[in-house]
PDB file of N, CA and C in Angstrom:
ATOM      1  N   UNK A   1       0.849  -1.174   0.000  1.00  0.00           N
ATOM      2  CA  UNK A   1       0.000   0.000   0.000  1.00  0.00           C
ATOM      3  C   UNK A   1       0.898   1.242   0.000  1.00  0.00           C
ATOM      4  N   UNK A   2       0.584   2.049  -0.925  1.00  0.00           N
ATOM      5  CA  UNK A   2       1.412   3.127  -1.333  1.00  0.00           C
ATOM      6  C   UNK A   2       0.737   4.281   0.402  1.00  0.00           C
ATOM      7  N   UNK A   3       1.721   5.379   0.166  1.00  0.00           N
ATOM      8  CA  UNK A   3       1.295   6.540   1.273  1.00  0.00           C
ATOM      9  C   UNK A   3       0.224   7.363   1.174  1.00  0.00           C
ATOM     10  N   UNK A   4      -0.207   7.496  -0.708  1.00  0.00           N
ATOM     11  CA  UNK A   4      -1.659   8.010  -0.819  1.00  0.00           C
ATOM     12  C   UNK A   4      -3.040   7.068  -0.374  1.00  0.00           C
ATOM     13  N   UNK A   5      -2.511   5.876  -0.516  1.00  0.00           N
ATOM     14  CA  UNK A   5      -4.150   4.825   0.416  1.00  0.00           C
ATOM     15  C   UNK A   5      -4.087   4.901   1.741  1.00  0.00           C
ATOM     16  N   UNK A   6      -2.806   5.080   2.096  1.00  0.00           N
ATOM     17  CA  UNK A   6      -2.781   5.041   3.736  1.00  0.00           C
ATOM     18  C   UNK A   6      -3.719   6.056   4.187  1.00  0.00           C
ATOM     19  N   UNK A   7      -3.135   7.011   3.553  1.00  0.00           N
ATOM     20  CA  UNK A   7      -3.504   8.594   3.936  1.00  0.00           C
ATOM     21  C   UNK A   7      -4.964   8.737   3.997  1.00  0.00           C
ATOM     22  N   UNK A   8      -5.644   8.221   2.683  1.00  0.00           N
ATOM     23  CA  UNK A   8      -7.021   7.827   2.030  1.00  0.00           C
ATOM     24  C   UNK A   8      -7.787   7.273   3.167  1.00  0.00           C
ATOM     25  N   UNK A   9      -6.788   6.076   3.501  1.00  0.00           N
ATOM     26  CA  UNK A   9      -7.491   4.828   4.410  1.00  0.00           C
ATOM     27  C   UNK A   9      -7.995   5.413   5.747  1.00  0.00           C
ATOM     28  N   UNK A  10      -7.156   6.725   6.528  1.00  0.00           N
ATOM     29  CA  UNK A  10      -7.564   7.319   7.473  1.00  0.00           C
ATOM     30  C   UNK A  10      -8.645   8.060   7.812  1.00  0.00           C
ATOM     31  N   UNK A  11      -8.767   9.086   6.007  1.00  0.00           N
ATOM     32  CA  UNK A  11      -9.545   9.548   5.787  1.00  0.00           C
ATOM     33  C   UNK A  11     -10.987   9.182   5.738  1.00  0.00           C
ATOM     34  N   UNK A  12     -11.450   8.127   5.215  1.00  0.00           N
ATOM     35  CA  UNK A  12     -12.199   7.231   5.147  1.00  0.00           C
ATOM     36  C   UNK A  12     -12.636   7.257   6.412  1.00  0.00           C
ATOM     37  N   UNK A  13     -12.006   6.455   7.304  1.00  0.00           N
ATOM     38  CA  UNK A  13     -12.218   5.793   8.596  1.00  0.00           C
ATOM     39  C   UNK A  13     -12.663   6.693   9.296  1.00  0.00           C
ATOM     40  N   UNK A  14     -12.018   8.029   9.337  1.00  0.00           N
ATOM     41  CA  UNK A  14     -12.610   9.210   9.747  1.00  0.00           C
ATOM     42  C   UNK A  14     -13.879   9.963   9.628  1.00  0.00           C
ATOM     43  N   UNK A  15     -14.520   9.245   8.045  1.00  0.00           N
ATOM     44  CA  UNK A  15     -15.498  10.151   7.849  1.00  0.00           C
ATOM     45  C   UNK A  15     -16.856   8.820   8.542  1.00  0.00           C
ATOM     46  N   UNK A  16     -16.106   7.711   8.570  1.00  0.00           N
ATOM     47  CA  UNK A  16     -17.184   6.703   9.088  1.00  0.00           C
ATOM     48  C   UNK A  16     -17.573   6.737  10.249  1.00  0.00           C
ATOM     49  N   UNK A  17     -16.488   7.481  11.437  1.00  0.00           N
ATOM     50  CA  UNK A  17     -16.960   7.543  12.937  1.00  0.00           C
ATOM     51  C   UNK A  17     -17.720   8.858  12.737  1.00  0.00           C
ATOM     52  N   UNK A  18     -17.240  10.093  12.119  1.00  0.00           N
ATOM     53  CA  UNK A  18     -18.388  11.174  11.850  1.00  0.00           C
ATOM     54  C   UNK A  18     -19.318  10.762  11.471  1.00  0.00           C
ATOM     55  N   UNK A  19     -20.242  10.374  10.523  1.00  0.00           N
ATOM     56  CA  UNK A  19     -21.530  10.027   9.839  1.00  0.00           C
ATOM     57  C   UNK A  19     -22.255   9.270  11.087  1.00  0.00           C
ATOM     58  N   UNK A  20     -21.481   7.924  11.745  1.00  0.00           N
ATOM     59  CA  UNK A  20     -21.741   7.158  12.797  1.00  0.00           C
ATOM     60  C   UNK A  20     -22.414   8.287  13.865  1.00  0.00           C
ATOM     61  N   UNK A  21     -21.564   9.505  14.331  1.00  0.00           N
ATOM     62  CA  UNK A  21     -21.615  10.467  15.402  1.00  0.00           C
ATOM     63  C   UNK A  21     -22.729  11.144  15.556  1.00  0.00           C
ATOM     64  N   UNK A  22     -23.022  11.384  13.718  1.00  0.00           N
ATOM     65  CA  UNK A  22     -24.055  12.452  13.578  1.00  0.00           C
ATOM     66  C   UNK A  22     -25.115  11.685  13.505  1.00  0.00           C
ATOM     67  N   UNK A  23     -25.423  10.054  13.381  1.00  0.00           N
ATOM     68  CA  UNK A  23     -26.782   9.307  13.214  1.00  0.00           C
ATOM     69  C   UNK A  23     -27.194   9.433  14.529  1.00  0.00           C
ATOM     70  N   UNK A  24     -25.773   9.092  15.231  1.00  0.00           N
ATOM     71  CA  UNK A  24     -26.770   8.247  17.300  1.00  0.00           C
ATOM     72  C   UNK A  24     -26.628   9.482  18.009  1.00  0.00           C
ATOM     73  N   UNK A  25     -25.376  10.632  17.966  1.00  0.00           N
ATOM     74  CA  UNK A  25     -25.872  11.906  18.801  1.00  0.00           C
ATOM     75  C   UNK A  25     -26.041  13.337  18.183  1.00  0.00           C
ATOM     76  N   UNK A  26     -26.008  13.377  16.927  1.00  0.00           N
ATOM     77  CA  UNK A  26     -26.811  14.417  16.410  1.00  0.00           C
ATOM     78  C   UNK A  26     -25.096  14.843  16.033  1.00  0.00           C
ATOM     79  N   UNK A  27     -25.646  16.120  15.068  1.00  0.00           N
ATOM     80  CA  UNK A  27     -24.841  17.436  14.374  1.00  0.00           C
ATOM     81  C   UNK A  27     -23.841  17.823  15.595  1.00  0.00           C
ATOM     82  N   UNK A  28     -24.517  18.518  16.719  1.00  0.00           N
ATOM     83  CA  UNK A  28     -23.442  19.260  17.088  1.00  0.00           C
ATOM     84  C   UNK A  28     -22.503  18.462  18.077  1.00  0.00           C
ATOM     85  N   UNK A  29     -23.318  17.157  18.652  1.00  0.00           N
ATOM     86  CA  UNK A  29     -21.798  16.180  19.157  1.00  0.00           C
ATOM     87  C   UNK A  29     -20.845  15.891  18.003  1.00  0.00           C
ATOM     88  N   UNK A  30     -21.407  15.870  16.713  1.00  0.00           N
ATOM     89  CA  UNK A  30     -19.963  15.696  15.568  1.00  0.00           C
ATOM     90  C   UNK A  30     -18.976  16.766  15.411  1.00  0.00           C
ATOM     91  N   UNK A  31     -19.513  17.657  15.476  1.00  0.00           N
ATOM     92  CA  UNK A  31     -18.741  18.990  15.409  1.00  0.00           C
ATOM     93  C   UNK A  31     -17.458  19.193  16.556  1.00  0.00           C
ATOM     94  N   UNK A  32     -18.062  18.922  18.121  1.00  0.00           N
ATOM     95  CA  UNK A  32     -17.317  19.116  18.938  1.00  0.00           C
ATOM     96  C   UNK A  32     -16.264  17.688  18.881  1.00  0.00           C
ATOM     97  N   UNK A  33     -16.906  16.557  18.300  1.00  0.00           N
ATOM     98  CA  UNK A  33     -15.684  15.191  18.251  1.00  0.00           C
ATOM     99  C   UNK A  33     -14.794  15.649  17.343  1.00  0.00           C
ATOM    100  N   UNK A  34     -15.008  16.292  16.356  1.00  0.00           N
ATOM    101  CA  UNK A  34     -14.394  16.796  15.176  1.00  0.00           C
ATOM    102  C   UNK A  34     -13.221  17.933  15.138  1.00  0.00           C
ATOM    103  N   UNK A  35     -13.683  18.833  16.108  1.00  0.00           N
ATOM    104  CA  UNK A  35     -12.679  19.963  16.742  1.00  0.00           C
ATOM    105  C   UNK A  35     -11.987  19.107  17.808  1.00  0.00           C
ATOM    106  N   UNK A  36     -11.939  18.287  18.460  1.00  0.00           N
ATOM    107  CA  UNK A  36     -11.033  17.961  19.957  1.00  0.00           C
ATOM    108  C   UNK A  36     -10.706  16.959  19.365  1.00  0.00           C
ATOM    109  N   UNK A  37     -11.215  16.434  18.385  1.00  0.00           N
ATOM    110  CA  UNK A  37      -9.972  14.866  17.880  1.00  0.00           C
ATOM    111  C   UNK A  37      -8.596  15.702  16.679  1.00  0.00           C
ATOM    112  N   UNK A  38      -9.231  16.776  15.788  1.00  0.00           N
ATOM    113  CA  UNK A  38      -8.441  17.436  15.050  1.00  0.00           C
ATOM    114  C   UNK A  38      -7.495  17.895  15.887  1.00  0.00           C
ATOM    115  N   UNK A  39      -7.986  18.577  17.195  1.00  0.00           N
ATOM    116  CA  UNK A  39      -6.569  19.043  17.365  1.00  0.00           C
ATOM    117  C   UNK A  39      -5.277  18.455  18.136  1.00  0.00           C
ATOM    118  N   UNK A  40      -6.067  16.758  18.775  1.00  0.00           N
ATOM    119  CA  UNK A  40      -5.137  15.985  19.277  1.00  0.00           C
ATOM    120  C   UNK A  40      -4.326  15.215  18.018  1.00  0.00           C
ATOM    121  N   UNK A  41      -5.176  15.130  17.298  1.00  0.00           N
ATOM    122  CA  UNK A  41      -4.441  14.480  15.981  1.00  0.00           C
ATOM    123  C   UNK A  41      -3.213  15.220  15.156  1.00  0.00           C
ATOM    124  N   UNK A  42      -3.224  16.770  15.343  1.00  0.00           N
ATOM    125  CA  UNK A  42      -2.528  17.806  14.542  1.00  0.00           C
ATOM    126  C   UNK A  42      -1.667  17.538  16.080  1.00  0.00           C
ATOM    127  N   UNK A  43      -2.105  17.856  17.113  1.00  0.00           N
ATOM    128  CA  UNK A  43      -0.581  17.601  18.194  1.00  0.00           C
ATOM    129  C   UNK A  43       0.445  16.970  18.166  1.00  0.00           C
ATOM    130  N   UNK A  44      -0.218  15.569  18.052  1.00  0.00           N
ATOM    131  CA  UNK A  44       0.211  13.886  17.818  1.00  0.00           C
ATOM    132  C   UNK A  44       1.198  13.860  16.580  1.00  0.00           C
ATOM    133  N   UNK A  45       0.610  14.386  16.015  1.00  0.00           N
ATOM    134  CA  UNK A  45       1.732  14.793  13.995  1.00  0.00           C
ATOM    135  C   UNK A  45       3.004  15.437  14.540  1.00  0.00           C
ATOM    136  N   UNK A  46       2.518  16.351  14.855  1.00  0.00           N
ATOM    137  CA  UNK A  46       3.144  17.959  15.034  1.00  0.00           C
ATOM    138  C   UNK A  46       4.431  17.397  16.116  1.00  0.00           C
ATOM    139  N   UNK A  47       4.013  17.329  17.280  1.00  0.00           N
ATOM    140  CA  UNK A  47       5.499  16.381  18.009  1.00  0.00           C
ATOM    141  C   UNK A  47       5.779  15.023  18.017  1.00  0.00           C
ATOM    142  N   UNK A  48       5.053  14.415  17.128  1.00  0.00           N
ATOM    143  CA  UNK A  48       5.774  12.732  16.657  1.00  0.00           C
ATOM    144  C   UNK A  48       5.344  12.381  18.218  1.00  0.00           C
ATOM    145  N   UNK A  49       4.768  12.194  18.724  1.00  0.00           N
ATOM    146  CA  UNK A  49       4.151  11.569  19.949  1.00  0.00           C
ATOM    147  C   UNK A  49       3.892  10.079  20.062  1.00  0.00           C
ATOM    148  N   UNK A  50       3.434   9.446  20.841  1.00  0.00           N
ATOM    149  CA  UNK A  50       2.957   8.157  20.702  1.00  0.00           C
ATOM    150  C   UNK A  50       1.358   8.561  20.283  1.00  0.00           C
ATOM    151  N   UNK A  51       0.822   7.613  19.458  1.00  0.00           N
ATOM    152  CA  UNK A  51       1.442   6.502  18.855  1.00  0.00           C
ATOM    153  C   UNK A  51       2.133   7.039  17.273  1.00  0.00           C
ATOM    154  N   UNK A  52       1.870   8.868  16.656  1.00  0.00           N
ATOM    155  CA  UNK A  52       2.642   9.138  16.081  1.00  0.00           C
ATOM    156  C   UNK A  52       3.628   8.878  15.053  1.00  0.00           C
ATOM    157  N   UNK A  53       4.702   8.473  16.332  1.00  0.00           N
ATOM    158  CA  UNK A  53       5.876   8.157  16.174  1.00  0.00           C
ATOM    159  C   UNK A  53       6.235   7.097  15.016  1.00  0.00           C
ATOM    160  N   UNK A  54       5.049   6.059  14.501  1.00  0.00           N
ATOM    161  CA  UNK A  54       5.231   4.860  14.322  1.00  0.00           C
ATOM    162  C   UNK A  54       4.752   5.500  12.438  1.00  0.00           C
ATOM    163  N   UNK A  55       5.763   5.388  11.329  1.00  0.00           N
ATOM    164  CA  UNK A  55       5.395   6.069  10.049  1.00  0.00           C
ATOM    165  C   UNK A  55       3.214   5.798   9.198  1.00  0.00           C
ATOM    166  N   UNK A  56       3.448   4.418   9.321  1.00  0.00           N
ATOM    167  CA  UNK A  56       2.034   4.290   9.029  1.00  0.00           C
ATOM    168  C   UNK A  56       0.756   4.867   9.786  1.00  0.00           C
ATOM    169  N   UNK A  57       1.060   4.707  11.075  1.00  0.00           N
ATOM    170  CA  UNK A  57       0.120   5.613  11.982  1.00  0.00           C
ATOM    171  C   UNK A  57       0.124   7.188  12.047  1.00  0.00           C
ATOM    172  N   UNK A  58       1.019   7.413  11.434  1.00  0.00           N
ATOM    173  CA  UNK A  58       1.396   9.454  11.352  1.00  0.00           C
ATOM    174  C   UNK A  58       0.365   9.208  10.067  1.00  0.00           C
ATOM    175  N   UNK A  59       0.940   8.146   9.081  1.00  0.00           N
ATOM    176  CA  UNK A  59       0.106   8.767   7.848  1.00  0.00           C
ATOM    177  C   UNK A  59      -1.246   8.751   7.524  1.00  0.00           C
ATOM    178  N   UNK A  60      -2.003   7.853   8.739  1.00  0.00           N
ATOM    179  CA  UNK A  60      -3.494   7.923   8.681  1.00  0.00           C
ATOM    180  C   UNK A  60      -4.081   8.905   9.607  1.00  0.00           C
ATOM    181  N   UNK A  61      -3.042   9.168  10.817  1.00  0.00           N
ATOM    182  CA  UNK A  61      -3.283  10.446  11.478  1.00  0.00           C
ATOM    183  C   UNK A  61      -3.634  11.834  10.544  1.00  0.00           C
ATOM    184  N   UNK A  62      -2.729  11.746   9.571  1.00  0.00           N
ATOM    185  CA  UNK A  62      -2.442  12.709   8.468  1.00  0.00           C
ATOM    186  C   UNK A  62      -3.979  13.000   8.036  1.00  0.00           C
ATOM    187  N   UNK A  63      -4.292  11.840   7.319  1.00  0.00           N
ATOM    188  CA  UNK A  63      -5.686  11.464   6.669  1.00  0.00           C
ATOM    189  C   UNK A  63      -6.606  11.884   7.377  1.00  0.00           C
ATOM    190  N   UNK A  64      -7.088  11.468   8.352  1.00  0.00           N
ATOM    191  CA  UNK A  64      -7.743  11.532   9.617  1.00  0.00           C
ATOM    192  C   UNK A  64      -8.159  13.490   9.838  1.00  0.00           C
ATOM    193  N   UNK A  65      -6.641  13.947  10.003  1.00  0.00           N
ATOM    194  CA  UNK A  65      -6.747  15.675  10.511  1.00  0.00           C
ATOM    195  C   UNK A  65      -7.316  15.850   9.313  1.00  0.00           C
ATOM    196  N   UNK A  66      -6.594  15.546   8.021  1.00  0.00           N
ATOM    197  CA  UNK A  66      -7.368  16.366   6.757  1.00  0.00           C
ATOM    198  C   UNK A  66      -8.467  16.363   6.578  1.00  0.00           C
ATOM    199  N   UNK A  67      -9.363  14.950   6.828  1.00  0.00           N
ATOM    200  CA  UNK A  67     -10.537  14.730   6.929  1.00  0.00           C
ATOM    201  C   UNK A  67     -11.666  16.433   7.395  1.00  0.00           C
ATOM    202  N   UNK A  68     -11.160  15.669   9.112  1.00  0.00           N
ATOM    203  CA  UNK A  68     -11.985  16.367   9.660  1.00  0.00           C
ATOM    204  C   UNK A  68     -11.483  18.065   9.516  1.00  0.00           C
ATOM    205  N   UNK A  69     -10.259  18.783   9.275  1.00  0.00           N
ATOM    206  CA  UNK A  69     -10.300  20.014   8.991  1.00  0.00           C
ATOM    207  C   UNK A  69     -11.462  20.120   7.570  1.00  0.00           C
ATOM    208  N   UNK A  70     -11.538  19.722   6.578  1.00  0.00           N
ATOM    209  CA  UNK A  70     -12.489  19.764   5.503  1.00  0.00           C
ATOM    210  C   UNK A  70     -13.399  19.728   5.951  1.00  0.00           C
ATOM    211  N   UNK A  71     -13.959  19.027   6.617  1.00  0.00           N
ATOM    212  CA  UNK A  71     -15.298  18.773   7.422  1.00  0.00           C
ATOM    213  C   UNK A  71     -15.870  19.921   8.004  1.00  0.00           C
ATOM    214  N   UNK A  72     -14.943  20.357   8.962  1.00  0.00           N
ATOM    215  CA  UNK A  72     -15.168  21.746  10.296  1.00  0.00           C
ATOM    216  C   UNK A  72     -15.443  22.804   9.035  1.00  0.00           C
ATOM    217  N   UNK A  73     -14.450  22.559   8.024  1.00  0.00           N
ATOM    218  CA  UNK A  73     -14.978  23.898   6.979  1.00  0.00           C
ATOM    219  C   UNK A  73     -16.211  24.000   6.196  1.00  0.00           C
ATOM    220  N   UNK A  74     -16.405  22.892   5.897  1.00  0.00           N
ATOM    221  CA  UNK A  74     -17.950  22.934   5.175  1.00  0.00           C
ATOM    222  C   UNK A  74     -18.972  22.825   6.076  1.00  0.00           C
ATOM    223  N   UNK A  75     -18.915  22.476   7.622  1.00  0.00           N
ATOM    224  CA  UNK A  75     -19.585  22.813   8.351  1.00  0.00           C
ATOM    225  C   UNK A  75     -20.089  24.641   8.563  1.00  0.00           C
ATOM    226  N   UNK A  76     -18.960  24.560   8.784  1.00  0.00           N
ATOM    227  CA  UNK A  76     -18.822  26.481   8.815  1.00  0.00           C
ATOM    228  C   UNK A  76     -19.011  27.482   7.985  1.00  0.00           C
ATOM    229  N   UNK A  77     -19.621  26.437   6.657  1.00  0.00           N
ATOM    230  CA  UNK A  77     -19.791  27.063   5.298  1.00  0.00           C
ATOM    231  C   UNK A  77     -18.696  28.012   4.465  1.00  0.00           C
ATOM    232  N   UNK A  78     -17.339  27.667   4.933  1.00  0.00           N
ATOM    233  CA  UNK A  78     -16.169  28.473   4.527  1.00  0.00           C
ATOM    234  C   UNK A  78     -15.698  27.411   3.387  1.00  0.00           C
ATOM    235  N   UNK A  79     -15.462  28.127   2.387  1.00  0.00           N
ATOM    236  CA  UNK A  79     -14.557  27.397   1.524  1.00  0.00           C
ATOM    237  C   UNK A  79     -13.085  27.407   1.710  1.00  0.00           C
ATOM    238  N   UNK A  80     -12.645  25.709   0.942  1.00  0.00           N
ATOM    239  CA  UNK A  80     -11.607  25.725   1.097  1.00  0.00           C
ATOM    240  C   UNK A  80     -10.331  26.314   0.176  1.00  0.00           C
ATOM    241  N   UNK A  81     -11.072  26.862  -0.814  1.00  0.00           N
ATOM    242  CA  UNK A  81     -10.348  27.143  -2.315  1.00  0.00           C
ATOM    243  C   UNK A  81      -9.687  28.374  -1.615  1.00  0.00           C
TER     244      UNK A  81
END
């Protein structure tokens, strides 16, 4: 698996616990999982932390933040262009 599926693969996974979030506790528990996981996830990157540290897990972390930053923005009705 190349670093763009990894990346993909996070992404994905990410948008499946959101959709999951927003069926059983509504819109605005997704929003707030979405802001406090983004910014442990951008931490976790940012100083190579555990579990971080480990290359495949940074790169779905990767996936994962991109996800949900896209997300928080079209929530917020801001474009990303």
């Amino acid at each position: 698996m190349d670093r763009a599926e990894i990346i993909q693969r996070g992404a994905d996974q990410e948008a499946e616990r959101i959709r999951f979030i927003e069926q059983n506790r509504g819109q605005e528990a997704a929003e707030a999982f979405a802001r406090q996981t983004r910014a442990l996830y951008r931490r976790a990157v940012v100083n190579r932390s555990a579990p971080a540290g480990d290359q495949l897990i940074r790169l779905r972390l990767l996936g994962s933040y991109c996800y949900l930053k896209r997300y928080l923005h079209r929530k917020a009705g801001q474009s990303l262009d």
